[in-house]
N, C-alpha and C. Protein backbone atom coordinates (compact mmCIF):
# COMPACT_ATOMS: atom_id res chain seq x y z
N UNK A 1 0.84 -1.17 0.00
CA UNK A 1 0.00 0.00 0.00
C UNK A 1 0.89 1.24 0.00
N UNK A 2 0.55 2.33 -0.78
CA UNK A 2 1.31 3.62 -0.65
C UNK A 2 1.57 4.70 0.32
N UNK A 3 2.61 4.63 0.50
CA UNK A 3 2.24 5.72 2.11
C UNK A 3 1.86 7.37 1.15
N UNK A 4 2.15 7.90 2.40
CA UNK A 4 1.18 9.18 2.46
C UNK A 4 2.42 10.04 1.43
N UNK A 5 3.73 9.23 1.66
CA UNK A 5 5.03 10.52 1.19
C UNK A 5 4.89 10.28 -0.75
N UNK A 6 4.51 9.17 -0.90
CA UNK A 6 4.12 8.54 -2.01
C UNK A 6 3.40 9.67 -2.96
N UNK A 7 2.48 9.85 -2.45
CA UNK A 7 1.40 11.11 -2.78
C UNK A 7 2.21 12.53 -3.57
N UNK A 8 3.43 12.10 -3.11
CA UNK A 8 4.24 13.48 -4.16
C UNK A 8 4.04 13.14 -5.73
N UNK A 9 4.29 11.67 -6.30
CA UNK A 9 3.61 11.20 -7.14
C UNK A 9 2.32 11.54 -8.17
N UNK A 10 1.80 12.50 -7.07
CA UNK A 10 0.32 12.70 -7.60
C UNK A 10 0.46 13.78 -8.87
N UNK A 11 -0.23 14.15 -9.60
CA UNK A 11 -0.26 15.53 -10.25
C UNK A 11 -1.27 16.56 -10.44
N UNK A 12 -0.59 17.65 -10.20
CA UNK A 12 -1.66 18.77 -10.23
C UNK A 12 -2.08 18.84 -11.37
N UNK A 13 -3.00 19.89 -11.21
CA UNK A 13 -4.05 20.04 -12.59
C UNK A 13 -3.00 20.78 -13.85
N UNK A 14 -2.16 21.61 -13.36
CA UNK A 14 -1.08 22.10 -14.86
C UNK A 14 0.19 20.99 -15.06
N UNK A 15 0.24 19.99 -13.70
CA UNK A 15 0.93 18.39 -14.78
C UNK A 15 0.11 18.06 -15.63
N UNK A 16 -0.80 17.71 -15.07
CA UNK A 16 -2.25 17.36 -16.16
C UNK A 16 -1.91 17.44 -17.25
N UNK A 17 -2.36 18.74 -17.81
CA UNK A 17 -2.14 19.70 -18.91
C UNK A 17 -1.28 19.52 -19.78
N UNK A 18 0.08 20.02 -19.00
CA UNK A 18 1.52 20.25 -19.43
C UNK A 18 1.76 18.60 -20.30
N UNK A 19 1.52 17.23 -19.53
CA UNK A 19 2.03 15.98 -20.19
C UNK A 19 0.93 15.94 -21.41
N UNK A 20 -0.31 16.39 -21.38
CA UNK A 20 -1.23 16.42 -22.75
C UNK A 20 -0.72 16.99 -23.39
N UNK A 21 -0.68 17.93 -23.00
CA UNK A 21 0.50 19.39 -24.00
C UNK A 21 0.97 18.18 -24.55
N UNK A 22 2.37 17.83 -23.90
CA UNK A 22 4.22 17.83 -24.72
C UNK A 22 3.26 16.20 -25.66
N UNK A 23 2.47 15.40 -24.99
CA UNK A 23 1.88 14.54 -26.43
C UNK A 23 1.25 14.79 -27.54
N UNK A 24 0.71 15.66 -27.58
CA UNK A 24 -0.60 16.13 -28.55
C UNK A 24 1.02 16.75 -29.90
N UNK A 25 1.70 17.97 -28.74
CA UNK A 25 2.76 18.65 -29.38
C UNK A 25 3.57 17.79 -30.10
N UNK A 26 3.95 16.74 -30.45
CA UNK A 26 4.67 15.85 -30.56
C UNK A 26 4.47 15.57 -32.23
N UNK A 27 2.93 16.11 -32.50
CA UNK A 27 2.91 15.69 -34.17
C UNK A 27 2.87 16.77 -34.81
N UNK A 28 3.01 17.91 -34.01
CA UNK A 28 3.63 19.80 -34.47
C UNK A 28 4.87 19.82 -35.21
N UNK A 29 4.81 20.87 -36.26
CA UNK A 29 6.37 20.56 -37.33
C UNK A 29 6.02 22.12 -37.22
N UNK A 30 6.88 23.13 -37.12
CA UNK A 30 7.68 22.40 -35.78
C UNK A 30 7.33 22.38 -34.48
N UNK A 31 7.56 21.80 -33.63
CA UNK A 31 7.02 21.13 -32.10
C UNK A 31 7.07 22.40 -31.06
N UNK A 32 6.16 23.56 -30.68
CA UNK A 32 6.42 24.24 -30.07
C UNK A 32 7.79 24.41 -28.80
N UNK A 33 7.64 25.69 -28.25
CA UNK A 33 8.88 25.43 -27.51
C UNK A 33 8.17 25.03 -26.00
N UNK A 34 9.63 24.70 -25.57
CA UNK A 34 8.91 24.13 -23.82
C UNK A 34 8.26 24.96 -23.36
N UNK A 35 8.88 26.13 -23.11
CA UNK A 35 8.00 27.11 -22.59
C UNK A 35 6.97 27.65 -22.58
N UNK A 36 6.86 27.44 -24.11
CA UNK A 36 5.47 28.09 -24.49
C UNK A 36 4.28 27.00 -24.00
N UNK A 37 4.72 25.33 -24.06
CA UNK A 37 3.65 24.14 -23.53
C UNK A 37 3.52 24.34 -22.05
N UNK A 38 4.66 24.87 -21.55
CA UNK A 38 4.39 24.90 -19.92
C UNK A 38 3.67 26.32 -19.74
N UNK A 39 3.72 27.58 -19.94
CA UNK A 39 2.60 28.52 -20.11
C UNK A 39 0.99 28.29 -20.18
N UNK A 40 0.78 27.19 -21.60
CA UNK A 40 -0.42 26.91 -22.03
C UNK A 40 -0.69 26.04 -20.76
N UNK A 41 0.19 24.88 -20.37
CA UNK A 41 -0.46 24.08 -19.39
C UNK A 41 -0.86 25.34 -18.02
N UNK A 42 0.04 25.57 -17.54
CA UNK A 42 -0.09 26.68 -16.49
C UNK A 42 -1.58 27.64 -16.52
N UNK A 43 -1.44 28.04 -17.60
CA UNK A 43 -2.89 28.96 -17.84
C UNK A 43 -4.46 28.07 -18.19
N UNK A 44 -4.47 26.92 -18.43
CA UNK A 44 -5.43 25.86 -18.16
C UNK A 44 -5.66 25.40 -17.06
N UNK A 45 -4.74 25.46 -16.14
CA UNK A 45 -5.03 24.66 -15.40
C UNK A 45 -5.71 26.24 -14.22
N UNK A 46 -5.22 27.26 -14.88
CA UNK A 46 -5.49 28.18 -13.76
C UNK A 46 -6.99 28.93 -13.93
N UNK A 47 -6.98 28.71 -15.22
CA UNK A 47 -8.74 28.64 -15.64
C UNK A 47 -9.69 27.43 -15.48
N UNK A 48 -9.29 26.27 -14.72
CA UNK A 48 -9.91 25.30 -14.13
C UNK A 48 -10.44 26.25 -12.79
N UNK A 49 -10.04 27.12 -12.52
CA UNK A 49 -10.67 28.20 -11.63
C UNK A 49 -11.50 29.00 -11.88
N UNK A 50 -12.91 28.71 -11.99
CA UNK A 50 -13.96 29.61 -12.82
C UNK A 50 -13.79 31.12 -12.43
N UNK A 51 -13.26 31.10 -10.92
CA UNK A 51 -12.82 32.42 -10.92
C UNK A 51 -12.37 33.44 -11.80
N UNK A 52 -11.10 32.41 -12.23
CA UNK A 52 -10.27 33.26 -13.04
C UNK A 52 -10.80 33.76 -14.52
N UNK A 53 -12.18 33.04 -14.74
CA UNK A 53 -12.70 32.85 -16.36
C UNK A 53 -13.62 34.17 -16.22
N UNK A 54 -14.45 34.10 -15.12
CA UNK A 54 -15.51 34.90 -14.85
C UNK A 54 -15.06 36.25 -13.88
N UNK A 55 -15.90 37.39 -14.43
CA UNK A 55 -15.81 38.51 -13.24
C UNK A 55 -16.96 38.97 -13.16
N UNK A 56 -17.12 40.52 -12.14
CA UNK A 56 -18.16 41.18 -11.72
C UNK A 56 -18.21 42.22 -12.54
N UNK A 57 -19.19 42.70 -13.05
CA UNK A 57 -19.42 43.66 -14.27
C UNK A 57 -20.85 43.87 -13.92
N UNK A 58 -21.61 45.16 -13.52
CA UNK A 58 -22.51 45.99 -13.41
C UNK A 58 -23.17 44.67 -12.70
N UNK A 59 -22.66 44.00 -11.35
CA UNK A 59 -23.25 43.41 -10.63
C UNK A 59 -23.73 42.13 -10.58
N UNK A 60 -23.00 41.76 -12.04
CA UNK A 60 -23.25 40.57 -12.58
C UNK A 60 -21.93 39.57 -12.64
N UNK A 61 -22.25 38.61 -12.56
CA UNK A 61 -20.97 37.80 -13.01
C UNK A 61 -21.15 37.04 -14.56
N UNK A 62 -19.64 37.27 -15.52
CA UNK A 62 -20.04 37.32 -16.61
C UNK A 62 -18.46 37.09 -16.95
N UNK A 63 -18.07 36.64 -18.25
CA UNK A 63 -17.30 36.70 -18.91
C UNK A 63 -17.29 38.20 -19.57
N UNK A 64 -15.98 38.90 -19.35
CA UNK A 64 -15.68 40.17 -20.04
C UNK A 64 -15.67 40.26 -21.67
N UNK A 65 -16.25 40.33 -22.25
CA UNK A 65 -16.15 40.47 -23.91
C UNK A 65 -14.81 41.28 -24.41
N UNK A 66 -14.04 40.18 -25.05
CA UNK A 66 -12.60 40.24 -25.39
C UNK A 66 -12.86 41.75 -25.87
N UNK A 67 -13.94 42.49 -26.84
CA UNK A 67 -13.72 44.01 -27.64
C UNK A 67 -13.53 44.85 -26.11
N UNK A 68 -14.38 44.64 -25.48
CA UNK A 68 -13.99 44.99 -24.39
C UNK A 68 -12.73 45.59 -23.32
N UNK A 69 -11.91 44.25 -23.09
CA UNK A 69 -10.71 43.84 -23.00
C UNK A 69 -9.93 44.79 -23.78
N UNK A 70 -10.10 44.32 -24.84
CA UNK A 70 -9.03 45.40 -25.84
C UNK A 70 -8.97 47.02 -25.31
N UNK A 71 -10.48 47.10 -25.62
CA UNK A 71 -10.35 48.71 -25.33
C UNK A 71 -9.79 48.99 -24.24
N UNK A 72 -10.20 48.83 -23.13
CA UNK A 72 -9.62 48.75 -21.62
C UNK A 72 -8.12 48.91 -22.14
N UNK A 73 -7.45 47.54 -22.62
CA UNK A 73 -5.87 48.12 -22.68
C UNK A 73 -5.93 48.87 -23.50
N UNK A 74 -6.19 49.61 -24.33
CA UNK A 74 -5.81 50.71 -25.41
C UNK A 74 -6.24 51.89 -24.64
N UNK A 75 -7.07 52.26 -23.81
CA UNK A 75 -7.33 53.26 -22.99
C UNK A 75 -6.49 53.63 -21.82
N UNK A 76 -5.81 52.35 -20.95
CA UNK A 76 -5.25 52.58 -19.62
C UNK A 76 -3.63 53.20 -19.81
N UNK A 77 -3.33 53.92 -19.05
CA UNK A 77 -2.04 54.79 -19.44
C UNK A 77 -0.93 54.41 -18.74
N UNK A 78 -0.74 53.18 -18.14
CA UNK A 78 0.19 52.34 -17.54
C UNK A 78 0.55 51.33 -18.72
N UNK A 79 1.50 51.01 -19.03
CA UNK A 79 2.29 50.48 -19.69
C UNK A 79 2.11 48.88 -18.78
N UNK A 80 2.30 49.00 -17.32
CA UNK A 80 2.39 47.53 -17.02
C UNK A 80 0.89 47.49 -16.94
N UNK A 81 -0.43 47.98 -16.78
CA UNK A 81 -1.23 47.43 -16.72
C UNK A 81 -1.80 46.98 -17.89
N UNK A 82 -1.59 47.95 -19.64
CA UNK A 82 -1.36 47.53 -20.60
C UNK A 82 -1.27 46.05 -20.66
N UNK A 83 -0.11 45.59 -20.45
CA UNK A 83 0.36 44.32 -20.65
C UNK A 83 -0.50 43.51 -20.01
N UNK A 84 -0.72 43.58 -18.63
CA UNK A 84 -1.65 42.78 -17.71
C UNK A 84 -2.80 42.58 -18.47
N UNK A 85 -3.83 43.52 -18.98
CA UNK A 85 -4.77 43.56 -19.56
C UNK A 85 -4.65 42.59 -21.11
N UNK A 86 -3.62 42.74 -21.96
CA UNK A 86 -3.44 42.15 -22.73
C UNK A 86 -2.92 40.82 -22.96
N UNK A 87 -2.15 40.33 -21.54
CA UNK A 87 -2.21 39.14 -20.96
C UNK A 87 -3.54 38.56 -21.29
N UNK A 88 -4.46 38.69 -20.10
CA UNK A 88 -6.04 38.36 -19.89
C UNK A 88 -6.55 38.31 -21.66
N UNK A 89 -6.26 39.08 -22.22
CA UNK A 89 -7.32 39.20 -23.30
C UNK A 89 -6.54 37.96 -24.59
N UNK A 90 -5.26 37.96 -24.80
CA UNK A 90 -4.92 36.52 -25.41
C UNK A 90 -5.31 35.31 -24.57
N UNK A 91 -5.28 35.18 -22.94
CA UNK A 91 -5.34 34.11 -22.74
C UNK A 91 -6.41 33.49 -22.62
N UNK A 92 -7.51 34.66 -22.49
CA UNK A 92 -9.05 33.98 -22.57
C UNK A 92 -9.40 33.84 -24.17
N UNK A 93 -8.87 34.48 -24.92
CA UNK A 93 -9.06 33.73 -26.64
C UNK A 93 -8.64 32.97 -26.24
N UNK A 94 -7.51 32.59 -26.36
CA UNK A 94 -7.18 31.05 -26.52
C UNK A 94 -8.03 29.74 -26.03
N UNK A 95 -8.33 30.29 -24.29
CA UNK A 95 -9.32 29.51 -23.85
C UNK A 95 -10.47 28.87 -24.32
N UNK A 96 -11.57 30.57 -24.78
CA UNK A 96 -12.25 30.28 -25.06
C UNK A 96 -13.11 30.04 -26.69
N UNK A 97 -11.81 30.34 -27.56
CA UNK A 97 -11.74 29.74 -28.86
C UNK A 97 -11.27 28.75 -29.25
N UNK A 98 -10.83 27.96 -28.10
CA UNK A 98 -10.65 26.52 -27.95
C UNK A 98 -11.41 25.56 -27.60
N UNK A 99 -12.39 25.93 -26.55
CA UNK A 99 -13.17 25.11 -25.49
C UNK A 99 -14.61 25.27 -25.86
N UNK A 100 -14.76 26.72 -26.55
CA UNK A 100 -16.08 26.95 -26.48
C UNK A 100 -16.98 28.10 -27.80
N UNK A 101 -16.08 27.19 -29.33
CA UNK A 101 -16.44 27.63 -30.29
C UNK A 101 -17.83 28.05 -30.64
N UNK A 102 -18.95 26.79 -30.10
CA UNK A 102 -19.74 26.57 -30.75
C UNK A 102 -20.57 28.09 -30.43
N UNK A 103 -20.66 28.13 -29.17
CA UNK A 103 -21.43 28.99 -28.33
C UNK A 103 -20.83 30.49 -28.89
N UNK A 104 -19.81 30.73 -29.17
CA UNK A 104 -20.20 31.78 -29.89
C UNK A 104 -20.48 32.05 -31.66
N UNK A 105 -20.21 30.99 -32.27
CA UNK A 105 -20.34 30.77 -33.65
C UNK A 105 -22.12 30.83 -33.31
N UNK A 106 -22.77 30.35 -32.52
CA UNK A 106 -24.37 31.11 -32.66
C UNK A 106 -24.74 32.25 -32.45
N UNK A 107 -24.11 32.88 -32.17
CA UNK A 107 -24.17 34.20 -32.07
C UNK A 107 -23.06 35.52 -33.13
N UNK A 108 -22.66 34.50 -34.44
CA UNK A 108 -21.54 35.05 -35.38
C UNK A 108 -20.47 35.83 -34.74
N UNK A 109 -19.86 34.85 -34.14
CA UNK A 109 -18.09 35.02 -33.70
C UNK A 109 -17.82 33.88 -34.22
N UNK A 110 -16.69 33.67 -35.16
CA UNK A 110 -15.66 32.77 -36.37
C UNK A 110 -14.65 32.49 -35.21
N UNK A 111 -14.34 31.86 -35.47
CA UNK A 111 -12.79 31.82 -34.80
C UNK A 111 -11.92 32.78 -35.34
N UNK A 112 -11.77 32.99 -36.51
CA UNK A 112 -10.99 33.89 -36.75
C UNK A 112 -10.99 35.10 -35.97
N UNK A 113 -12.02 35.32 -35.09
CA UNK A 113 -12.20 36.78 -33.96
C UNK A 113 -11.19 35.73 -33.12
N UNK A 114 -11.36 34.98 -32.56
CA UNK A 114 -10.14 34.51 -31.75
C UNK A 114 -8.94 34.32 -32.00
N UNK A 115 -8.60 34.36 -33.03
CA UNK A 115 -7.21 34.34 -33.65
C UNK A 115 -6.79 35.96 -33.68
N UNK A 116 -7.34 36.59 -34.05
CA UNK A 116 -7.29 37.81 -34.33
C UNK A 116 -7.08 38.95 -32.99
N UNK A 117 -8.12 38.70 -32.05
CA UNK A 117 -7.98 38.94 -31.03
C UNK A 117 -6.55 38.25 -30.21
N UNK A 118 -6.81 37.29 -30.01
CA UNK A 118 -5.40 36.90 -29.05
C UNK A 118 -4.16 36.86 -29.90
N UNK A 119 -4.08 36.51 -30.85
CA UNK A 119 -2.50 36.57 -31.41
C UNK A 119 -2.29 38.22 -31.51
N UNK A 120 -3.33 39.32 -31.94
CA UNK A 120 -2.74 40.87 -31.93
C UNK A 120 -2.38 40.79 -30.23
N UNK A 121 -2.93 40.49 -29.24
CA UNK A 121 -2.86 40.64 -27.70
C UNK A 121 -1.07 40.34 -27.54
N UNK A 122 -0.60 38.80 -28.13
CA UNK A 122 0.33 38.05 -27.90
C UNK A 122 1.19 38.88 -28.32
N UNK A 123 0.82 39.40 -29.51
CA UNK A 123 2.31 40.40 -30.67
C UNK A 123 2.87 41.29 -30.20
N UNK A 124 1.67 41.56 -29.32
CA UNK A 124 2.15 43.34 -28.31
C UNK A 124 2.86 43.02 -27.24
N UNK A 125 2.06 41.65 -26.74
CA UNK A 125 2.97 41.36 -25.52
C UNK A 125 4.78 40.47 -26.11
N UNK A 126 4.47 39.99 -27.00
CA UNK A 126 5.90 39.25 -27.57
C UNK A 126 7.13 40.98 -27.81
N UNK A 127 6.62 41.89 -27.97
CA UNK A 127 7.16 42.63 -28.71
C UNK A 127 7.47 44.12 -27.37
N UNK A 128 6.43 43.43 -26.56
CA UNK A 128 6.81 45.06 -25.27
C UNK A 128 7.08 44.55 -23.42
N UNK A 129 6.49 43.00 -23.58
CA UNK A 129 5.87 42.62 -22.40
C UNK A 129 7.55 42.64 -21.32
N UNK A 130 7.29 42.46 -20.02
CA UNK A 130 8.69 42.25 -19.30
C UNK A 130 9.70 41.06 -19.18
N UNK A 131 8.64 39.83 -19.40
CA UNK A 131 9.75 38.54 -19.28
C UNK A 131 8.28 36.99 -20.42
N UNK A 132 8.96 36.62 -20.79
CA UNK A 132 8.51 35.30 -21.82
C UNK A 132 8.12 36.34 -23.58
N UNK A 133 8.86 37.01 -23.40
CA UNK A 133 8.45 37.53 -24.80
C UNK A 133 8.52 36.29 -25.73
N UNK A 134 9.76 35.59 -25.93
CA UNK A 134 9.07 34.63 -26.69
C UNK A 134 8.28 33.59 -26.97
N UNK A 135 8.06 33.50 -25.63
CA UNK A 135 6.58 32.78 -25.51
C UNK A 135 5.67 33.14 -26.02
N UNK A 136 5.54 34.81 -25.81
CA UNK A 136 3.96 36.04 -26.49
C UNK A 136 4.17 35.61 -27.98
N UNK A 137 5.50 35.54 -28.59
CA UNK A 137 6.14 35.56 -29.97
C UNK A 137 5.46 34.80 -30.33
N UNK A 138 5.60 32.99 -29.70
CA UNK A 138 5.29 32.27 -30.64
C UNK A 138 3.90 31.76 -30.62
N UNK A 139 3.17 31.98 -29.44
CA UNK A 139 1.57 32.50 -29.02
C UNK A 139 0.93 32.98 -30.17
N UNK A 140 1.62 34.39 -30.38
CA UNK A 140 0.82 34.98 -31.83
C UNK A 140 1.69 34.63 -33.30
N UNK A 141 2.47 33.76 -33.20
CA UNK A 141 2.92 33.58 -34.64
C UNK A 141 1.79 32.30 -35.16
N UNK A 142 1.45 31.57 -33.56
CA UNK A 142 1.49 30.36 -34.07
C UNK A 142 -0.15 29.67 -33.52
N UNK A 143 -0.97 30.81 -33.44
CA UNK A 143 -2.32 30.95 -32.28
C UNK A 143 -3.14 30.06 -33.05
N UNK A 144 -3.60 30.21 -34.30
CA UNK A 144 -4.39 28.69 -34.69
C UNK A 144 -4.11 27.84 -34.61
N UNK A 145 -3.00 26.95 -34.79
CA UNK A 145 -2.48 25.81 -34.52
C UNK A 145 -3.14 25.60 -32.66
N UNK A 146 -2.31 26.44 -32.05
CA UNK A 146 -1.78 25.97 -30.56
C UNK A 146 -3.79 26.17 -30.47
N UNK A 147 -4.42 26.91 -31.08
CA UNK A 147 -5.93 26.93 -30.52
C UNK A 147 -6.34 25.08 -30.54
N UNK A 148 -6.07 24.57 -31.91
CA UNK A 148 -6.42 23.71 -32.31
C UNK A 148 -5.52 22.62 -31.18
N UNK A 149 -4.36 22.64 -30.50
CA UNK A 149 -4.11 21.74 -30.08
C UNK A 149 -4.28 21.98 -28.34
N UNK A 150 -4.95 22.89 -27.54
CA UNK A 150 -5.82 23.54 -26.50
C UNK A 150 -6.85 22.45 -26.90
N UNK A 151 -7.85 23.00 -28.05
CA UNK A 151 -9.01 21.94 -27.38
C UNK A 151 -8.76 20.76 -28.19
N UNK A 152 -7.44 19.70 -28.69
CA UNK A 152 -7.32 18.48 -28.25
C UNK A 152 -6.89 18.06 -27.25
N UNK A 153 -6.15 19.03 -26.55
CA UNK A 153 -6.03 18.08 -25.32
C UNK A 153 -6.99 18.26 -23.77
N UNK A 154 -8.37 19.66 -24.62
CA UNK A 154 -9.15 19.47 -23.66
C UNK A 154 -10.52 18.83 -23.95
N UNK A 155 -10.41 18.06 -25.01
CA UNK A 155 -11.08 17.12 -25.50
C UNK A 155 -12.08 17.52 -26.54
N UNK A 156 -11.82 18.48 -27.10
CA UNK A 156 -12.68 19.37 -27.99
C UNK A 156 -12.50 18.55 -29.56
N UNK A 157 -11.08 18.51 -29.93
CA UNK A 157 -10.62 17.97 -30.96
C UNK A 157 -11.20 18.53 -32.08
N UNK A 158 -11.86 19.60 -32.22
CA UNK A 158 -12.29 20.14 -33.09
C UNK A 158 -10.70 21.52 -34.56
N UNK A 159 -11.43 20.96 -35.36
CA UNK A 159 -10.07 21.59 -35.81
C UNK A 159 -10.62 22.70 -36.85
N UNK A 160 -10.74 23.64 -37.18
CA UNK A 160 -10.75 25.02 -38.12
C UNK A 160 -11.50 24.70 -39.22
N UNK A 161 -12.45 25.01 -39.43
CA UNK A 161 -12.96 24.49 -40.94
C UNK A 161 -12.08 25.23 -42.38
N UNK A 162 -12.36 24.62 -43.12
CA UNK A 162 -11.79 25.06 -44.45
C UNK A 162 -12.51 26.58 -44.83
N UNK A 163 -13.87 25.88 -44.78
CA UNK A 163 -14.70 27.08 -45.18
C UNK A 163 -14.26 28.10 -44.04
N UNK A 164 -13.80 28.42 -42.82
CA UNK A 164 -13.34 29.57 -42.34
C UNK A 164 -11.80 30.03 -43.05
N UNK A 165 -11.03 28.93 -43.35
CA UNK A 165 -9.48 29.67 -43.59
C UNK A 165 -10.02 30.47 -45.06
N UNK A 166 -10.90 29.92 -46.08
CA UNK A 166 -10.87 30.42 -47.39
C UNK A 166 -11.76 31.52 -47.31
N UNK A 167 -12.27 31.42 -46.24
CA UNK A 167 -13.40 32.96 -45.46
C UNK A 167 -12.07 34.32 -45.21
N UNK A 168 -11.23 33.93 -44.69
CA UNK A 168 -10.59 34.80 -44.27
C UNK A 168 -9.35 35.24 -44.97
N UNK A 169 -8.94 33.68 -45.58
CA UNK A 169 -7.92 34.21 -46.81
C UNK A 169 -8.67 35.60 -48.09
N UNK A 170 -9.89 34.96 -48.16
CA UNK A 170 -11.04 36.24 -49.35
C UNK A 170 -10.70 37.63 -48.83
N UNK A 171 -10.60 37.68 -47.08
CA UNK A 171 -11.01 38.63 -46.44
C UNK A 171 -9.97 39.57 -46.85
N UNK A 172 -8.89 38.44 -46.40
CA UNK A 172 -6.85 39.46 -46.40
C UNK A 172 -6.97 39.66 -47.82
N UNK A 173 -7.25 38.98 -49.11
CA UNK A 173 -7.23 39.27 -50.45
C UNK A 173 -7.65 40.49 -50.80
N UNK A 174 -9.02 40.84 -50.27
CA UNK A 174 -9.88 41.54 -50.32
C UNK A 174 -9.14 43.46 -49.92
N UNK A 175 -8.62 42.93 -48.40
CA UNK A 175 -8.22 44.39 -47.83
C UNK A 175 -6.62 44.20 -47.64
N UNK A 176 -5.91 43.16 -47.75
CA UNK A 176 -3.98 43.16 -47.58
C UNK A 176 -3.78 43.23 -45.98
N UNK A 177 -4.62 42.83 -45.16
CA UNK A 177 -4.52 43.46 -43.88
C UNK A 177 -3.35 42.69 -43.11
N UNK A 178 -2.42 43.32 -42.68
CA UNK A 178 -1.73 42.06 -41.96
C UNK A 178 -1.82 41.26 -40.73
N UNK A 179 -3.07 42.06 -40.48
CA UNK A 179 -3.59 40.99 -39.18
C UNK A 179 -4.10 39.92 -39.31
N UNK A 180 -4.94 40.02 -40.61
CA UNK A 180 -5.36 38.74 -41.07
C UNK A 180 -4.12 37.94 -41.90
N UNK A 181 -3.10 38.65 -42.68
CA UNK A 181 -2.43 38.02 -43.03
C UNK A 181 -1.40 37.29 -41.43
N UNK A 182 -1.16 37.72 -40.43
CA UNK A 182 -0.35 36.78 -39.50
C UNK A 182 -1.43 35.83 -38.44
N UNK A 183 -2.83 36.12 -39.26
CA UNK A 183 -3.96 34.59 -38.62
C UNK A 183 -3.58 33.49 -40.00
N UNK A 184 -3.74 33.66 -40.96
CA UNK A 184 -3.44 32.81 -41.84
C UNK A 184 -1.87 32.26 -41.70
N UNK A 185 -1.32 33.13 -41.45
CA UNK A 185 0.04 32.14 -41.44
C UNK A 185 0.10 31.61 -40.17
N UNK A 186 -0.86 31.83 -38.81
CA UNK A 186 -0.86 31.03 -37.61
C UNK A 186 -1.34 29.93 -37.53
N UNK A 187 -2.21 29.43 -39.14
CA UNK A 187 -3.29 28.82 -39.33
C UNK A 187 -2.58 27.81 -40.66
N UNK A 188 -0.78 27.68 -40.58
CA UNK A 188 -0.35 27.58 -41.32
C UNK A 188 -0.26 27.96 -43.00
N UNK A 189 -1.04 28.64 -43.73
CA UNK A 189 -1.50 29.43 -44.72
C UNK A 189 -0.09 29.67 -45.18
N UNK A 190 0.39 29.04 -46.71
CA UNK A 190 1.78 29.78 -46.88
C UNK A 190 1.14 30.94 -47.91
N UNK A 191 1.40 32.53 -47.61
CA UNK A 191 0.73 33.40 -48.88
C UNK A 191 1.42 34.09 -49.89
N UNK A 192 0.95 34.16 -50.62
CA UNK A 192 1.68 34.84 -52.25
C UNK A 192 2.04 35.71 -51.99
N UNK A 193 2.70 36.31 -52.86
CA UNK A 193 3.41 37.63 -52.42
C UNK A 193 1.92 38.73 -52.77
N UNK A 194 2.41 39.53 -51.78
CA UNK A 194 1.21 40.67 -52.21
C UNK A 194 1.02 41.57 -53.00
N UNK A 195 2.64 41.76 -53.70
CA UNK A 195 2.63 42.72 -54.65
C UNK A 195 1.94 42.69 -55.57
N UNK A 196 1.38 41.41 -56.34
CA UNK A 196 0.88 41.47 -57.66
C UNK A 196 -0.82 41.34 -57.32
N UNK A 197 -1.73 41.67 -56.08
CA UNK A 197 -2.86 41.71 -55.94
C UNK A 197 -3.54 42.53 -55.95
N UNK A 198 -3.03 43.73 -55.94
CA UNK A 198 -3.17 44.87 -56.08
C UNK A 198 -3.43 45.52 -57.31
């Protein structure tokens, strides 16, 4: 029988995570970095805290609406709360454009709002934040993929439809935008050069 010291053995909810992570990661070309799987595990397991998912807003408890989020950091005049704010607002895309597509695709949110949203969040933070910049880096280089491998290993297994990448490739065709052009290439998308679309 196991004694009690045994019990170190056990694993928390971001081991959990983290060993789904580094398997799922394993058929990634190329295979994210450690850091960035121990982040993702870390921040799953810390949103296993509905706390952390949900807040108080005009008395209510509610998920903050990422446009929201944004504005908040584009308004606040602290640089570190900036970041803090833009923290929160990639890591609940990720979350919840992983876990919980459907529910807003009835209400016309694409994933591509989650790509869009959290990888611009990640770029700012890869590019200003104080420590894992390249973690933020490869967060927003690489946010469809890592969305898609979030909800396999939280059992979602759901993966990007076609009809959204050729939705959004029309979109970048349409306007050259490079926000949509760095969701398509997060979404692996290799794209033409742009000069001759014009």
């Amino acid at each position: 029988m196991p004694s009690v010291s045994q019990a170190t053995f056990e694993h928390t909810l971001a081991d959990f995570f983290r060993e789904r992570l580094q398997d799922e990661a394993a058929s990634l070309a190329p295979r994210p970095q450690e850091d960035t799987l121990w982040y993702i595990g870390n921040l799953l397991a810390r949103f296993g805290d509905s706390g952390q998912v949900f807040s108080y807003d005009r008395g209510e408890l509610d998920i903050r609406p990422l446009a929201l989020l944004y504005r908040d950091a584009l308004e606040v005049e602290s640089h570190y709360h900036r970041c803090l704010l833009l923290r929160q607002l990639g890591d609940l895309a990720l979350f919840l454009g992983a876990l919980f597509p459907e529910n807003y695709s009835r209400r016309g949110i694409g994933r591509d709002y989650f790509i869009g949203m959290g990888g611009g969040a990640y770029d700012y933070l890869g590019e200003n934040a104080c420590h894992n910049r390249s973690v933020f880096s490869e967060l927003s280089r690489r946010f469809g993929r890592l969305l898609e491998l979030v909800a396999l290993v939280c059992g979602r297994g759901q993966v990007i439809d076609a009809a959204d990448i050729l939705q959004l490739y029309q979109r970048w065709r349409e306007s050259n935008d490079p926000q949509l052009a760095a969701q398509l290439r997060g979404l692996g998308v290799v794209l033409p050069d742009v000069g001759g679309l014009h």
